[in-house]
N, C-alpha and C. Protein backbone atom coordinates (compact mmCIF):
# COMPACT_ATOMS: atom_id res chain seq x y z
N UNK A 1 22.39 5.14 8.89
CA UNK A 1 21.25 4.57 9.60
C UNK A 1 19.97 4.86 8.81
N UNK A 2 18.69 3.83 9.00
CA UNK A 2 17.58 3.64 7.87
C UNK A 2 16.75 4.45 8.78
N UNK A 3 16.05 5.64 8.17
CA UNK A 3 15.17 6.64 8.33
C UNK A 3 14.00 5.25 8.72
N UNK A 4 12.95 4.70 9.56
CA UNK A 4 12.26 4.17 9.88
C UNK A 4 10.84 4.72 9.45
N UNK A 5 10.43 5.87 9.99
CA UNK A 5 9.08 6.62 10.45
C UNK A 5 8.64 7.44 9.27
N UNK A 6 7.17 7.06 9.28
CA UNK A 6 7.00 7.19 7.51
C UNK A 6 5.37 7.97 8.08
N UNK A 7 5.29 9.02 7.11
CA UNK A 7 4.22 9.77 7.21
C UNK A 7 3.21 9.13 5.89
N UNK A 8 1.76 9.12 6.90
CA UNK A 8 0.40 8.51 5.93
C UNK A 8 0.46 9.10 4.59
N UNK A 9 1.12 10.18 4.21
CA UNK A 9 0.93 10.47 2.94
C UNK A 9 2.24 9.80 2.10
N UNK A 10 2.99 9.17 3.11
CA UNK A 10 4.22 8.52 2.04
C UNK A 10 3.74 7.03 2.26
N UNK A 11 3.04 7.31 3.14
CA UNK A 11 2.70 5.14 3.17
C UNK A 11 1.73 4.86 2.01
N UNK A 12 1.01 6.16 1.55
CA UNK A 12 -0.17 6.19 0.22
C UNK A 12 0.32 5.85 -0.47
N UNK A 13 1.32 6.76 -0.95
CA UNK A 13 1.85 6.70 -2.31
C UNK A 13 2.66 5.44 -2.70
N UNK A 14 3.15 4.58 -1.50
CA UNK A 14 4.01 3.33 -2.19
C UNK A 14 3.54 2.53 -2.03
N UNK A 15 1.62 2.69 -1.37
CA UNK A 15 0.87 1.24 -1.73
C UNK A 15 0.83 1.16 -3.11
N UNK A 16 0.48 2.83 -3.41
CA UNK A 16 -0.03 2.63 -4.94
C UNK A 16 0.89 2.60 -5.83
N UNK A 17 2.34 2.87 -5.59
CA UNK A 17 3.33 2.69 -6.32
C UNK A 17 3.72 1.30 -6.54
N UNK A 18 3.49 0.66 -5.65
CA UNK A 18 3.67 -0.74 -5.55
C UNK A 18 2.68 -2.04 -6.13
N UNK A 19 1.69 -1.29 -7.51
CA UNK A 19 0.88 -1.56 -8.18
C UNK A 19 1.64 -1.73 -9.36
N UNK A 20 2.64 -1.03 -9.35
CA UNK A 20 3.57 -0.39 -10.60
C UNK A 20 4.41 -0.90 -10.98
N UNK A 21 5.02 -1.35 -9.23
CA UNK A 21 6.74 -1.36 -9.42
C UNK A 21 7.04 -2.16 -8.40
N UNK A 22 8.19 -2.95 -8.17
CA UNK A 22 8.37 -3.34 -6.97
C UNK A 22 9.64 -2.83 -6.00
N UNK A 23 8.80 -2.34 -4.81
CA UNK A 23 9.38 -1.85 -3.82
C UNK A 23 10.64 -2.26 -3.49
N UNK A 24 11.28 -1.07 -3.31
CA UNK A 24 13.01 -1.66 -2.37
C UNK A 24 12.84 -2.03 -1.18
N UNK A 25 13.93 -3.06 -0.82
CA UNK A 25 13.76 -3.43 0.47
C UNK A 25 13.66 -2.80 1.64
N UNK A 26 13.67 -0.96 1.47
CA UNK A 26 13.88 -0.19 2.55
C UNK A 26 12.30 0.44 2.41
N UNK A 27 11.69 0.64 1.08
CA UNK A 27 10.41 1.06 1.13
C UNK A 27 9.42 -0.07 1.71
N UNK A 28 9.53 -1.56 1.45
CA UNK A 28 9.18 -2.59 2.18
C UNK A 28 8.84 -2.68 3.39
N UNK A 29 10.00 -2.57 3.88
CA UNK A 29 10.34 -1.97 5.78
C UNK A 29 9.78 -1.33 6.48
N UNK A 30 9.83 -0.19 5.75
CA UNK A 30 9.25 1.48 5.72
C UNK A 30 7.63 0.96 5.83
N UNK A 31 7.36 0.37 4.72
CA UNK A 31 5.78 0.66 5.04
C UNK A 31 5.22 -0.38 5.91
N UNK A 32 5.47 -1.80 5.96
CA UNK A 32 5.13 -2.69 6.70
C UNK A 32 5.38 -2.23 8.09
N UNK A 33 6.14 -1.78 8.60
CA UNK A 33 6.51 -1.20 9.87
C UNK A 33 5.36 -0.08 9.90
N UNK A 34 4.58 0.66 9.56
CA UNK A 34 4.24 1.68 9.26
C UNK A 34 2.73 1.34 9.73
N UNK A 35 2.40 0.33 8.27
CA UNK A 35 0.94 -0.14 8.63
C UNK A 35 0.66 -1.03 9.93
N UNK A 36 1.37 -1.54 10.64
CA UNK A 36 1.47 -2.34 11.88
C UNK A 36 1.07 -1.41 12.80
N UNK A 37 1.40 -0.20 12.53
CA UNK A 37 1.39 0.76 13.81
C UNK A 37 -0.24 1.39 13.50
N UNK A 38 -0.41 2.12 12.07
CA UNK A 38 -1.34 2.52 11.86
C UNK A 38 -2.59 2.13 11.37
N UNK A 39 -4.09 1.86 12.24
CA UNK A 39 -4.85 1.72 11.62
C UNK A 39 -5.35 2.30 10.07
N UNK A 40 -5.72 3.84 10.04
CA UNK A 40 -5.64 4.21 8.87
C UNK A 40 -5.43 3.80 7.61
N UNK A 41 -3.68 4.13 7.75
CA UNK A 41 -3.05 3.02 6.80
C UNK A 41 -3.96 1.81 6.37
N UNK A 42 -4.00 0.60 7.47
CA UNK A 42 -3.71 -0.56 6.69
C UNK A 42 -5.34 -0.58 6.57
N UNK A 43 -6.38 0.40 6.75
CA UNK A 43 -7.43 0.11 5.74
C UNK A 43 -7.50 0.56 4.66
N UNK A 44 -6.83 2.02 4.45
CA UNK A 44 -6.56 2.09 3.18
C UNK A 44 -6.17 1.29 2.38
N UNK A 45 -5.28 0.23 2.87
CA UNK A 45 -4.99 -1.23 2.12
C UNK A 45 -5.70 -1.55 1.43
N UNK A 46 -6.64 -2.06 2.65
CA UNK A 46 -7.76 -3.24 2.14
C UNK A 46 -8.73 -2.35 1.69
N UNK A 47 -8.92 -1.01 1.56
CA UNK A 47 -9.97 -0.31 0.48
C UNK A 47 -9.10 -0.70 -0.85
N UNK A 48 -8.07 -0.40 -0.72
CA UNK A 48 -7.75 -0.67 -2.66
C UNK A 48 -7.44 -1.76 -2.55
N UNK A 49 -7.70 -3.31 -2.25
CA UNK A 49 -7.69 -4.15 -2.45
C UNK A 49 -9.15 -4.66 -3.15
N UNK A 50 -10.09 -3.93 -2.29
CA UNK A 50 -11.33 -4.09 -2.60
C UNK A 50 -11.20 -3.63 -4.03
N UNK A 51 -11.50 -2.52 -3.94
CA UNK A 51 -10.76 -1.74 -4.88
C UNK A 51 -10.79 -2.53 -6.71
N UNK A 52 -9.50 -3.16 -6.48
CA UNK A 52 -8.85 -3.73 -7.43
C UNK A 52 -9.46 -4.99 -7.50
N UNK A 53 -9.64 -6.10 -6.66
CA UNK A 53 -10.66 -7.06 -7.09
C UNK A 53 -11.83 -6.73 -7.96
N UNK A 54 -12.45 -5.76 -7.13
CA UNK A 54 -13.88 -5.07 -8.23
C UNK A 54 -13.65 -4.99 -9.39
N UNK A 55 -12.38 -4.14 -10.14
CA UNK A 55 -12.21 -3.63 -10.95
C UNK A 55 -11.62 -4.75 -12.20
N UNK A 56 -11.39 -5.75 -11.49
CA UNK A 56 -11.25 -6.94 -11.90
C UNK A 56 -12.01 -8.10 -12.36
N UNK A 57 -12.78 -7.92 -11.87
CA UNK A 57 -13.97 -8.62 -11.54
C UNK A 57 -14.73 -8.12 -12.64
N UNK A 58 -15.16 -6.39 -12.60
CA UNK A 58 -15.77 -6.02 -13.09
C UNK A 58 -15.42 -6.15 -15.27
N UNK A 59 -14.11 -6.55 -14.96
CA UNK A 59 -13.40 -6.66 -16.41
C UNK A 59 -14.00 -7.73 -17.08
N UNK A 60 -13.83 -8.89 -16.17
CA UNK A 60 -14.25 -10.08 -16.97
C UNK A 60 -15.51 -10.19 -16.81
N UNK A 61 -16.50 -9.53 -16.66
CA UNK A 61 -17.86 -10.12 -16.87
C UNK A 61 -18.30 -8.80 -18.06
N UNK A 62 -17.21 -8.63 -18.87
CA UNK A 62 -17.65 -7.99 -20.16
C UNK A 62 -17.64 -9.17 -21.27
């Protein structure tokens, strides 16, 4: 049976792992189930979304 319940410090690490790599279908699960429940979480999202647009952004206007 699939361990479900995922602590904010493991939902961190496989946003940002998931910059990297692509997630298994159980880390998938794991976190989408995760951020649904937790506000926290899913702004941390959208901070490194921000995040990474900027940093993007900030690339090409060199």
């Amino acid at each position: 049976m699939m361990k479900i319940k995922l602590h904010c410090r493991h939902a961190h690490r496989l946003v940002i792992e998931s910059m990297d790599r692509t997630l298994s279908w159980r880390e998938r699960v794991q976190l989408r189930l995760h951020l649904m429940a937790c506000d926290m979480c899913s702004s941390f999202v959208q901070e490194i979304g921000v995040l990474r647009r900027s940093i993007r952004q900030w690339g090409r206007d060199d």
